[in-house]
N, C-alpha and C. Protein backbone atom coordinates (compact mmCIF):
# COMPACT_ATOMS: atom_id res chain seq x y z
N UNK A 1 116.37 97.21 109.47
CA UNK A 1 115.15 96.66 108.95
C UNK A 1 114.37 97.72 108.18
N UNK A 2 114.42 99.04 108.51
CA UNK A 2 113.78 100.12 108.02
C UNK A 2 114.75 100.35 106.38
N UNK A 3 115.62 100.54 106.34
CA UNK A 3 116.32 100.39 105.61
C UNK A 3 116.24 99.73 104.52
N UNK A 4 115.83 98.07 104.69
CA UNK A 4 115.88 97.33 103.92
C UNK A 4 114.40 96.90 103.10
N UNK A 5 113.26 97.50 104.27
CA UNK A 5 111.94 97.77 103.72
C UNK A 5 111.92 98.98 102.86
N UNK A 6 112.67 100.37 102.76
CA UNK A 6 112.65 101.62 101.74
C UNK A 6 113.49 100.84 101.02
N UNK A 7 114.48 99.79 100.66
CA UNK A 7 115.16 99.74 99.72
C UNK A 7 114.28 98.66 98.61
N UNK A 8 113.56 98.45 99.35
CA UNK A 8 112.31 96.85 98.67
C UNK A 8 111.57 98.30 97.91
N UNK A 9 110.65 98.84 98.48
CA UNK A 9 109.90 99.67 98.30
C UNK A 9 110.45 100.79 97.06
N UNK A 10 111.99 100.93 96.87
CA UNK A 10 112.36 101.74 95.83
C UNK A 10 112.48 100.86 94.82
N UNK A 11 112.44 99.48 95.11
CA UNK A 11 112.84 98.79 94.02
C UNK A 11 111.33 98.69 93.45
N UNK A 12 110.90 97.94 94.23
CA UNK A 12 109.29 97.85 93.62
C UNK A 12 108.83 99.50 92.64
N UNK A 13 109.03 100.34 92.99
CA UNK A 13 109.07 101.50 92.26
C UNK A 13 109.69 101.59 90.75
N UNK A 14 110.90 101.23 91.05
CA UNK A 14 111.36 101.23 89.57
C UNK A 14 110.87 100.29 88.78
N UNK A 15 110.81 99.06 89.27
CA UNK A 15 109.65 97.69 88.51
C UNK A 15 108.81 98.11 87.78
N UNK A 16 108.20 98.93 88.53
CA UNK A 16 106.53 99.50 88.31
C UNK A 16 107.23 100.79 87.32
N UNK A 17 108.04 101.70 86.78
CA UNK A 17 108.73 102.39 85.99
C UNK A 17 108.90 101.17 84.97
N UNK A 18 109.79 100.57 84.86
CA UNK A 18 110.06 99.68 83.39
C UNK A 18 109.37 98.85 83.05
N UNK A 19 108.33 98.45 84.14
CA UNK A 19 106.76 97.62 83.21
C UNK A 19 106.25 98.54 82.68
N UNK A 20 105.81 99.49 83.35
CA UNK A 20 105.08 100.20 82.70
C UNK A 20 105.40 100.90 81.63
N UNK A 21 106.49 101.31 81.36
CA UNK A 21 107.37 101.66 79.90
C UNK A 21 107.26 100.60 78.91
N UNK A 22 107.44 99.51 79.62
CA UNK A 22 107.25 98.24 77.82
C UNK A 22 105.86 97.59 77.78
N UNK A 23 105.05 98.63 78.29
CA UNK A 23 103.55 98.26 77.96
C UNK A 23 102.44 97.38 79.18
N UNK A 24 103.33 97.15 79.88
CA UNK A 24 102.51 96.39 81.38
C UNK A 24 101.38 97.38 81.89
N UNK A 25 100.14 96.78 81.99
CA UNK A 25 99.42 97.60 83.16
C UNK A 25 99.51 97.39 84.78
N UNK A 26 99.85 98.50 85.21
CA UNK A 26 100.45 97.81 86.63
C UNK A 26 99.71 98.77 87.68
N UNK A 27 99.41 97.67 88.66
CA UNK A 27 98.81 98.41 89.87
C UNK A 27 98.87 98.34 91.11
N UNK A 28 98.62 98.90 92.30
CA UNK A 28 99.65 97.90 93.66
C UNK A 28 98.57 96.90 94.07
N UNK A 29 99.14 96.28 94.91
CA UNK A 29 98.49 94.99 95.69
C UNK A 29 98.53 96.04 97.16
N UNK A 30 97.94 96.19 97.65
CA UNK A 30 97.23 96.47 98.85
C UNK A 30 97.17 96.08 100.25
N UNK A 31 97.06 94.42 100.30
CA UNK A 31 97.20 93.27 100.69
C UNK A 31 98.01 93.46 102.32
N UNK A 32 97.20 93.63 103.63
CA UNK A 32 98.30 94.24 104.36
C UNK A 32 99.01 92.64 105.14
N UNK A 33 98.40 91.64 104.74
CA UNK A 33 98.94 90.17 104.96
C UNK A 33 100.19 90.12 103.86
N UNK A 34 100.90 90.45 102.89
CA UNK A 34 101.79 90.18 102.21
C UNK A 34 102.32 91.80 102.13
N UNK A 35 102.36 93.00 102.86
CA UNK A 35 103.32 94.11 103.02
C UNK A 35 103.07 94.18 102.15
N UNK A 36 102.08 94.33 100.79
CA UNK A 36 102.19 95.18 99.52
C UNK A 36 103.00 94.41 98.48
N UNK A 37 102.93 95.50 97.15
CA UNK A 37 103.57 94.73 95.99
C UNK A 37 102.90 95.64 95.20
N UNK A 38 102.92 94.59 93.55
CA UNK A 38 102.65 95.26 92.61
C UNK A 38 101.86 93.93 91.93
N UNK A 39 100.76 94.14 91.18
CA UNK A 39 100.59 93.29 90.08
C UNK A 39 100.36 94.03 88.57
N UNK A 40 100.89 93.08 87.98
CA UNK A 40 101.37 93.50 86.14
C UNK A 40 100.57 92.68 85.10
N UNK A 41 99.82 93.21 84.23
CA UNK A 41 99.35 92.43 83.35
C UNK A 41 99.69 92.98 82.14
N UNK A 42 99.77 92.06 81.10
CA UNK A 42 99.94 92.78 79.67
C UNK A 42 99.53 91.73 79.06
N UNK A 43 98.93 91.47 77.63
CA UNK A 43 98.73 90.32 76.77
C UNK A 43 98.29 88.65 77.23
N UNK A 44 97.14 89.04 78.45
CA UNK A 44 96.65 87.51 78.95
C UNK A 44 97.66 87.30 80.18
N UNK A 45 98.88 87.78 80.32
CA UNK A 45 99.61 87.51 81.05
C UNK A 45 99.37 88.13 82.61
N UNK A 46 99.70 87.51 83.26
CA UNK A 46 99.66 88.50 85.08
C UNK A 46 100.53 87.94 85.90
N UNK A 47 101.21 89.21 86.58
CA UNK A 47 102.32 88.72 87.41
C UNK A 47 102.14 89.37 88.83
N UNK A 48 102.36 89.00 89.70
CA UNK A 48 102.16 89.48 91.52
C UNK A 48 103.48 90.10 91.95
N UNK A 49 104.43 90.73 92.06
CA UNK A 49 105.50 90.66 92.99
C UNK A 49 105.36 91.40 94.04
N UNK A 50 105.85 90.69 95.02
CA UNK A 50 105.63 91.12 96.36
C UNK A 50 106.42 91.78 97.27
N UNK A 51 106.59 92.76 98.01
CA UNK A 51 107.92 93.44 98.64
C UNK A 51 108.82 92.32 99.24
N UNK A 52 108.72 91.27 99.24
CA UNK A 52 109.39 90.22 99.48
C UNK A 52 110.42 89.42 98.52
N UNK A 53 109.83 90.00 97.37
CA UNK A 53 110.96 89.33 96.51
C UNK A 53 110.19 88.45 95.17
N UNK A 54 109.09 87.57 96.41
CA UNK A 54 108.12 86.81 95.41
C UNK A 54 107.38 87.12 94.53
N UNK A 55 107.55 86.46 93.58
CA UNK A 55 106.81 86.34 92.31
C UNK A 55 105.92 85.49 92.23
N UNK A 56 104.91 86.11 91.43
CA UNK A 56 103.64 84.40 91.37
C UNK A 56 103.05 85.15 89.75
N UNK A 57 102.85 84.14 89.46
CA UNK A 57 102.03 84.07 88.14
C UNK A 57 102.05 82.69 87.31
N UNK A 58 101.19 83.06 86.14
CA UNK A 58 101.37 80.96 85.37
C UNK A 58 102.11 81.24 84.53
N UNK A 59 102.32 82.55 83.57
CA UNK A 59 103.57 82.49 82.89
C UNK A 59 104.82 82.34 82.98
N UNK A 60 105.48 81.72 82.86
CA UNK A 60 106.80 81.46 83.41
C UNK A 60 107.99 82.74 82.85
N UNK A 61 107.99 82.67 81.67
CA UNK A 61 108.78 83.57 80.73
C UNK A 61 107.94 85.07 81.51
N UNK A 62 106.92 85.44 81.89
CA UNK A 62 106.33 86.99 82.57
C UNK A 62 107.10 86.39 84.02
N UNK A 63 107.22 86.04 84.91
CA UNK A 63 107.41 85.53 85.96
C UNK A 63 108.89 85.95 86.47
N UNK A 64 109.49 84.76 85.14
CA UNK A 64 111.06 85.28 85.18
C UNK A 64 111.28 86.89 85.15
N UNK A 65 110.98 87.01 83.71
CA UNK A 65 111.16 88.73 83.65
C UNK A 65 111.09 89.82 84.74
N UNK A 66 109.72 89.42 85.55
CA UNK A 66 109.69 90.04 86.87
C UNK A 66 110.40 90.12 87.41
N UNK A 67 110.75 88.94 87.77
CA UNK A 67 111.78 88.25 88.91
C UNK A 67 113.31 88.99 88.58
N UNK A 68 114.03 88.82 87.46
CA UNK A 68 115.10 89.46 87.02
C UNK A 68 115.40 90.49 87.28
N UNK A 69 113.98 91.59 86.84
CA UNK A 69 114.19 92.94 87.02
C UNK A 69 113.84 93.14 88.11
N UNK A 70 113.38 92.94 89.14
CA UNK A 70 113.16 93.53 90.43
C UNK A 70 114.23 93.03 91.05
N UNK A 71 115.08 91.68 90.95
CA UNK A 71 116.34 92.24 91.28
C UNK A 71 117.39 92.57 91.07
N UNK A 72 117.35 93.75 89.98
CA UNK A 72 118.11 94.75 89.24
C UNK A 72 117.80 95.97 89.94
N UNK A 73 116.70 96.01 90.41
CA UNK A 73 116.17 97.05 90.61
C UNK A 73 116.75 97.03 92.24
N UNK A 74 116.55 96.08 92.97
CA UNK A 74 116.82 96.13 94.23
C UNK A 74 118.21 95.98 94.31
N UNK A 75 119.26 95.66 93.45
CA UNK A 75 120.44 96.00 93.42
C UNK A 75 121.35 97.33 93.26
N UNK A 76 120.41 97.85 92.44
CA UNK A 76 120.74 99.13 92.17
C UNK A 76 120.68 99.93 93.17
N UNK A 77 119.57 99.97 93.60
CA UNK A 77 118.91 100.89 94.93
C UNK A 77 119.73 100.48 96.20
N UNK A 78 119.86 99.03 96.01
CA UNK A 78 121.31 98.93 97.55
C UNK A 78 122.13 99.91 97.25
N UNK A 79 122.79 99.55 96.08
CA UNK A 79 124.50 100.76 96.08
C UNK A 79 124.32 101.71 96.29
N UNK A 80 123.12 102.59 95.64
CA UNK A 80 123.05 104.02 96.14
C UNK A 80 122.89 104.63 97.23
């Protein structure tokens, strides 16, 4: 379980690396009812992801994107 919370937590890291490279402002969620996260805004848009996996926002196309790359990100960070 420890394991699989540092492997959420590295992923959420790199998220927060490639938003923030293509222009996202990103900052954590805090939140000790949802274990943390990140939220991302860029161009009207805002996205939540949560060390859980979940995504929330009204953009769908920002939403997806999230969603995709965090689990790229949490894929990656398994293998290693």
């Amino acid at each position: 379980m420890l394991r699989d919370a540092e492997q959420r937590a590295n992923a959420l890291a790199a998220l927060s690396n490639v938003l923030g490279a293509s222009g996202w402002h990103v900052r954590p969620i805090l939140e000790s009812s949802t274990c943390g996260g990140l939220r991302a805004s860029k161009g009207g848009s805002e996205v939540r992801v949560y060390s859980s996996g979940e995504v929330r926002g009204h953009d769908d196309v920002a939403v997806r994107f999230a969603r995709d790359t965090f689990e790229v990100a949490l894929e990656r960070v398994s293998v290693s």
